[in-house]
C-alpha atoms as a PDB file:
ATOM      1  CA  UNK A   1     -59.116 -22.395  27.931  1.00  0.00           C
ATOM      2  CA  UNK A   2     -58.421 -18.401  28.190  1.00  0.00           C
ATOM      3  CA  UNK A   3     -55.905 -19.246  30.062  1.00  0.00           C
ATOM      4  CA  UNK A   4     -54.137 -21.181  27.534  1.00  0.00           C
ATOM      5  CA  UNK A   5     -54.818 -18.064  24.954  1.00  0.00           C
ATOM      6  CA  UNK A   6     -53.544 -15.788  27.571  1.00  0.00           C
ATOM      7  CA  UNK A   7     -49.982 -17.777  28.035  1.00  0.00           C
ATOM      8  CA  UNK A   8     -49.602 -18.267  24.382  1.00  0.00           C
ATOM      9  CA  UNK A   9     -50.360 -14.538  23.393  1.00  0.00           C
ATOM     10  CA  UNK A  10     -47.878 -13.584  26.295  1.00  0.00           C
ATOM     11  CA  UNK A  11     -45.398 -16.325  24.878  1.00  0.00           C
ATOM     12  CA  UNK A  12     -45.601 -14.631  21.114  1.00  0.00           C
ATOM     13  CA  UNK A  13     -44.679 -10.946  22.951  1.00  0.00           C
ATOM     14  CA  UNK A  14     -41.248 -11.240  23.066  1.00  0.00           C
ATOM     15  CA  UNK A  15     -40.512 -12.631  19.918  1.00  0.00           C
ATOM     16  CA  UNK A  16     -42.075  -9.265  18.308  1.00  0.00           C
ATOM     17  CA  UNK A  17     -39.985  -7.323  20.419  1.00  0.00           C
ATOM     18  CA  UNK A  18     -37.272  -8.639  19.671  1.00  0.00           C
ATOM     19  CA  UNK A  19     -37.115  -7.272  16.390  1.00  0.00           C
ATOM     20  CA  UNK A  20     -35.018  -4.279  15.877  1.00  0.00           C
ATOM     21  CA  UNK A  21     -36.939  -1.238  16.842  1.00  0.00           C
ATOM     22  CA  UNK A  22     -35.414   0.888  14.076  1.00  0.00           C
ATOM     23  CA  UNK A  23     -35.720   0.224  10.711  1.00  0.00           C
ATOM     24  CA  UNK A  24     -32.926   0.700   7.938  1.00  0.00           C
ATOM     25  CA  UNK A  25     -33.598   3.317   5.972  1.00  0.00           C
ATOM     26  CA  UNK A  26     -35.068   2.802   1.853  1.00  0.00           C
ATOM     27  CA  UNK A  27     -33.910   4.597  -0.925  1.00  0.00           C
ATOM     28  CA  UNK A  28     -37.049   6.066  -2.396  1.00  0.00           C
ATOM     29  CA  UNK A  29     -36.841   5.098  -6.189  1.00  0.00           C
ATOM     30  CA  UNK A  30     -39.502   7.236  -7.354  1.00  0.00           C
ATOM     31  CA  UNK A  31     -39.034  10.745  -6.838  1.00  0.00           C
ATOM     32  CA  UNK A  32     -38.290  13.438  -9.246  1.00  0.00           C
ATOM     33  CA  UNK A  33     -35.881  15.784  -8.349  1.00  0.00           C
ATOM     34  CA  UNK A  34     -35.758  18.952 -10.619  1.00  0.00           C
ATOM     35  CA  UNK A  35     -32.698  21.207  -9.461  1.00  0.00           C
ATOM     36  CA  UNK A  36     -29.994  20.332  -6.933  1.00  0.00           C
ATOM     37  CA  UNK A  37     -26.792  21.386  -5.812  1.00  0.00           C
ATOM     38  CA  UNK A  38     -23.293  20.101  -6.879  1.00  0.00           C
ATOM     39  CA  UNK A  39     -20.737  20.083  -4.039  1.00  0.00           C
ATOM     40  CA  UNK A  40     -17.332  20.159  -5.595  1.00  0.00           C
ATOM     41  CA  UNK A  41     -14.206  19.228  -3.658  1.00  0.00           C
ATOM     42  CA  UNK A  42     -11.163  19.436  -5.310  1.00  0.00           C
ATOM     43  CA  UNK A  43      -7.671  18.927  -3.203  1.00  0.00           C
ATOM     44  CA  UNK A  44      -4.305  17.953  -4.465  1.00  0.00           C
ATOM     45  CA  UNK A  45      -4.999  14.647  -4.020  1.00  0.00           C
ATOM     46  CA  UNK A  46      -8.422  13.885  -4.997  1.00  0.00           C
ATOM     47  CA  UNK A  47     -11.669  15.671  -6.279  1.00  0.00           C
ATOM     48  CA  UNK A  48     -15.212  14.176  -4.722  1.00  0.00           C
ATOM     49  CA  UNK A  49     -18.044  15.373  -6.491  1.00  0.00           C
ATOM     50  CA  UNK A  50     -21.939  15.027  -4.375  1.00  0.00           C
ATOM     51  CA  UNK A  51     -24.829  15.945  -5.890  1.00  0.00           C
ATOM     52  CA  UNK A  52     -27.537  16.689  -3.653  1.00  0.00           C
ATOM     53  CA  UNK A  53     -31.210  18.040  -3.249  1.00  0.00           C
ATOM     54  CA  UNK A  54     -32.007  21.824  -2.231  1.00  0.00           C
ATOM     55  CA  UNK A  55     -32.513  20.200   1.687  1.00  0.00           C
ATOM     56  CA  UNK A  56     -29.078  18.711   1.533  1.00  0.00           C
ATOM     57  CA  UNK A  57     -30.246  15.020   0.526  1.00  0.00           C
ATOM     58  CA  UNK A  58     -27.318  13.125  -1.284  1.00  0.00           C
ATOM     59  CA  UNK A  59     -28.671  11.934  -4.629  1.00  0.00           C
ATOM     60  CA  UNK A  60     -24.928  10.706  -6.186  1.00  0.00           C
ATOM     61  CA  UNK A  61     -21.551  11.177  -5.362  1.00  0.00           C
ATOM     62  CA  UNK A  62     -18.135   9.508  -7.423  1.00  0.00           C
ATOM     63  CA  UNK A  63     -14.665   9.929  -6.217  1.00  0.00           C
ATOM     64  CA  UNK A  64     -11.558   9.393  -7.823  1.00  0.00           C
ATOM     65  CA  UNK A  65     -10.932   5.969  -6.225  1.00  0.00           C
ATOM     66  CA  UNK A  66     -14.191   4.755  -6.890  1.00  0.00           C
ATOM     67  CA  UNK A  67     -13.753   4.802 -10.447  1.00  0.00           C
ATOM     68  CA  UNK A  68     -10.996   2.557  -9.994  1.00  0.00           C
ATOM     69  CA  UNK A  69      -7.429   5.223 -10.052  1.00  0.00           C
ATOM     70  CA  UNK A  70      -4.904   5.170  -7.535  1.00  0.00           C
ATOM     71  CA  UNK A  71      -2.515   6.986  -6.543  1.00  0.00           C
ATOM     72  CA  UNK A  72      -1.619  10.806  -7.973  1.00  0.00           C
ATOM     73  CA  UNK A  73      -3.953   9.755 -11.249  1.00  0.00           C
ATOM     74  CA  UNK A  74      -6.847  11.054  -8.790  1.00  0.00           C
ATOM     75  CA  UNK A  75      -5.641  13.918  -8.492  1.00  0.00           C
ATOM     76  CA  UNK A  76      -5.633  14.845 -12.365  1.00  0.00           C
ATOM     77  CA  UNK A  77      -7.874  17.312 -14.600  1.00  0.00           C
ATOM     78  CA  UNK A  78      -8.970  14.010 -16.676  1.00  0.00           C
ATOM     79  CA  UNK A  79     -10.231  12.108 -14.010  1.00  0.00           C
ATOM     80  CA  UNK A  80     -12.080  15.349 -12.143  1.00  0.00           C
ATOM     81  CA  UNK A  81     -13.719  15.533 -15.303  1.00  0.00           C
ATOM     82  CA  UNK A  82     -14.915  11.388 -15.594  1.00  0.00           C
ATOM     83  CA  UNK A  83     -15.883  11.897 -11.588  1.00  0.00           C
ATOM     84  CA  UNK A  84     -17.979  15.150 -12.484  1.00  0.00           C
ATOM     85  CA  UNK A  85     -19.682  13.360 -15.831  1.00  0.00           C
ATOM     86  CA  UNK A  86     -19.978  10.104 -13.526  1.00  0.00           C
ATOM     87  CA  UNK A  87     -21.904  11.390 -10.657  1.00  0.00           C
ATOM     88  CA  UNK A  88     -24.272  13.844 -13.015  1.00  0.00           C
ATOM     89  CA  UNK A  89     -25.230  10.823 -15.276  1.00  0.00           C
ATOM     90  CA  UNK A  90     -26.660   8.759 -12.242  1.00  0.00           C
ATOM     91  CA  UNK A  91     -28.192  11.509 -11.216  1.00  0.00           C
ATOM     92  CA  UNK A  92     -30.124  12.308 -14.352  1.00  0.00           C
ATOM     93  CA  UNK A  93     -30.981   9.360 -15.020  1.00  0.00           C
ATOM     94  CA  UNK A  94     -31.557   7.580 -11.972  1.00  0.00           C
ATOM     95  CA  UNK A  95     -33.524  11.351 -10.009  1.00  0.00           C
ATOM     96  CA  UNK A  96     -34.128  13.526 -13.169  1.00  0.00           C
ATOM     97  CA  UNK A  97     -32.062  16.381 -12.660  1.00  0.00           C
ATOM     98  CA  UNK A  98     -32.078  18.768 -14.907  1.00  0.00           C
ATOM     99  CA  UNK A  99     -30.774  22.388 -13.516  1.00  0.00           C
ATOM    100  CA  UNK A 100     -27.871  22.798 -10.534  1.00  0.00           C
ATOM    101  CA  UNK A 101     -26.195  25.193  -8.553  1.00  0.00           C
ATOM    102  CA  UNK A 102     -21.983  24.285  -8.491  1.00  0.00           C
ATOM    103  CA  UNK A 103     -20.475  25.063  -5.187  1.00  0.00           C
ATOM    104  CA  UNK A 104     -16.635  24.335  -5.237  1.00  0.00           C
ATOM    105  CA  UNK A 105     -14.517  24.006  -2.862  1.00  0.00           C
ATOM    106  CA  UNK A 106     -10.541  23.952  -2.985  1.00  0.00           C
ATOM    107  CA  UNK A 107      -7.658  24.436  -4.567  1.00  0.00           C
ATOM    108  CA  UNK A 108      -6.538  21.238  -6.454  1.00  0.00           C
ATOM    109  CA  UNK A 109      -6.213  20.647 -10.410  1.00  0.00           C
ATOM    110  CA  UNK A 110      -9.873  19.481 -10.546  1.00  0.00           C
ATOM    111  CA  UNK A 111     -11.700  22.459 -10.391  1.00  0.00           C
ATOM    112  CA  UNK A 112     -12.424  23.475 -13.933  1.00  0.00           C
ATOM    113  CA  UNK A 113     -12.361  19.935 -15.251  1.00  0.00           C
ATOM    114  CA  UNK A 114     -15.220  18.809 -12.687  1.00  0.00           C
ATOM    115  CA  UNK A 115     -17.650  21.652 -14.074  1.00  0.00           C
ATOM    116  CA  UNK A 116     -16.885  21.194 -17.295  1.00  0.00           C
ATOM    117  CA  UNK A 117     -17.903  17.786 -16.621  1.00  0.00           C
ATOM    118  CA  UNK A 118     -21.338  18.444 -15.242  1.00  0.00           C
ATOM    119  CA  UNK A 119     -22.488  20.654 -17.987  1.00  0.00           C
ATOM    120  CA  UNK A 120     -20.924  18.302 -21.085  1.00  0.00           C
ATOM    121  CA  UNK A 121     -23.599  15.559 -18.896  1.00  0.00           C
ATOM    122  CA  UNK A 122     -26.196  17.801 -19.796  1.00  0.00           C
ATOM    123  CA  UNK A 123     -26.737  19.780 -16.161  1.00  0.00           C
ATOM    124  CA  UNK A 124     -27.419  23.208 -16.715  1.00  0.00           C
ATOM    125  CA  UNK A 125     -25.680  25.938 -14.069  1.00  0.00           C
ATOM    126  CA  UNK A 126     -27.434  28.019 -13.039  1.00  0.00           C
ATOM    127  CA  UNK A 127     -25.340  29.250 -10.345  1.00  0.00           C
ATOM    128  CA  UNK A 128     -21.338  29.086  -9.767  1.00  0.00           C
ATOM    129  CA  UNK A 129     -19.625  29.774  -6.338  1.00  0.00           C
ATOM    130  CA  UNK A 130     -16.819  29.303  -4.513  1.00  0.00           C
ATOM    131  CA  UNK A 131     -17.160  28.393  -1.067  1.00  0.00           C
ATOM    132  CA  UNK A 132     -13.004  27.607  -0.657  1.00  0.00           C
ATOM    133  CA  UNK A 133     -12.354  28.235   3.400  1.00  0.00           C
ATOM    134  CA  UNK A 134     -10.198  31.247   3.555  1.00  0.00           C
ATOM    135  CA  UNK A 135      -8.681  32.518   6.981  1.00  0.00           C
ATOM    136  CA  UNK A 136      -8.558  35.732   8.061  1.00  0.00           C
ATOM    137  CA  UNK A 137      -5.181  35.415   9.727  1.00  0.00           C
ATOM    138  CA  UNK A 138      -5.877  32.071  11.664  1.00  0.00           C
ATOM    139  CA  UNK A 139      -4.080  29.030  12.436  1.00  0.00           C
ATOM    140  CA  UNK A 140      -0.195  29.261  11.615  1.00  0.00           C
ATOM    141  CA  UNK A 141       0.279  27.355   8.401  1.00  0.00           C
ATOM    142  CA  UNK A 142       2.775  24.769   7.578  1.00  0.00           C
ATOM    143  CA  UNK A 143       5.956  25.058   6.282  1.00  0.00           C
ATOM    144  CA  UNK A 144       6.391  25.007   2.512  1.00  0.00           C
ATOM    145  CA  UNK A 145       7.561  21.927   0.733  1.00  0.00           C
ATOM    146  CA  UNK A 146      11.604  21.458  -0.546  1.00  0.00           C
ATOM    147  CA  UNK A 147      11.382  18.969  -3.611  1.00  0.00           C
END
């Protein structure tokens, strides 16, 4: 009779294992999150706006395409502005967020639209920068556009 017990605990084994080892990972609904930083990208096609935590956690991001425009609409001051409001809303409501630092990034038409945004969503700034990658005599760049 243990020797029955034996075989079916060894049977049961690999079913258990296998399982996937690594788990998906949760969204934790619960936590508060008082101040965070809003990462601003604004090129001539698009803006993407990500709000994240002081560690670099992504709490909400909206793009352009995701609210549904195509085409050289994303790239307008309107739509920076819906993106900005967009991605602050969720994260007030959804995180708490109250107070953010604005990092942006880029030269497209977006730029002042997207931060107007986040404070008419009721984000205070506390802090503005611009972290736009300038060379210091780099890369060659390309040639300029004929229209």
């Amino acid at each position: 009779m243990a020797e029955e017990e034996k075989t079916d605990v060894l049977e049961q084994q690999p079913a258990e294992s296998a399982s996937p080892a690594v788990e998906p990972r949760r969204r934790v609904r619960g936590r508060q999150v008082s101040s965070g930083v809003v990462h601003i990208d604004s090129t001539y096609n698009n803006t993407r706006v990500v709000i994240t935590d002081q560690q670099g956690n992504v709490i909400a991001w909206s793009t352009g395409g995701k609210l549904g425009f195509k085409g050289s609409r994303k790239s307008t001051a309107y739509v920076a502005q819906m993106i900005a409001g967009d991605a602050a809303k969720k994260a007030i409501s959804t995180y708490g967020l109250r107070e953010v630092e604005v990092q942006v990034k880029g030269a497209g038409n977006g730029r002042e639209s997207a931060v107007r945004g986040i404070a008419a969503a009721g984000l205070e700034i506390s802090l503005l920068r611009d972290v736009t990658p300038l060379p210091h005599n780099g890369c060659r760049p390309p040639k300029r556009r004929r229209v």
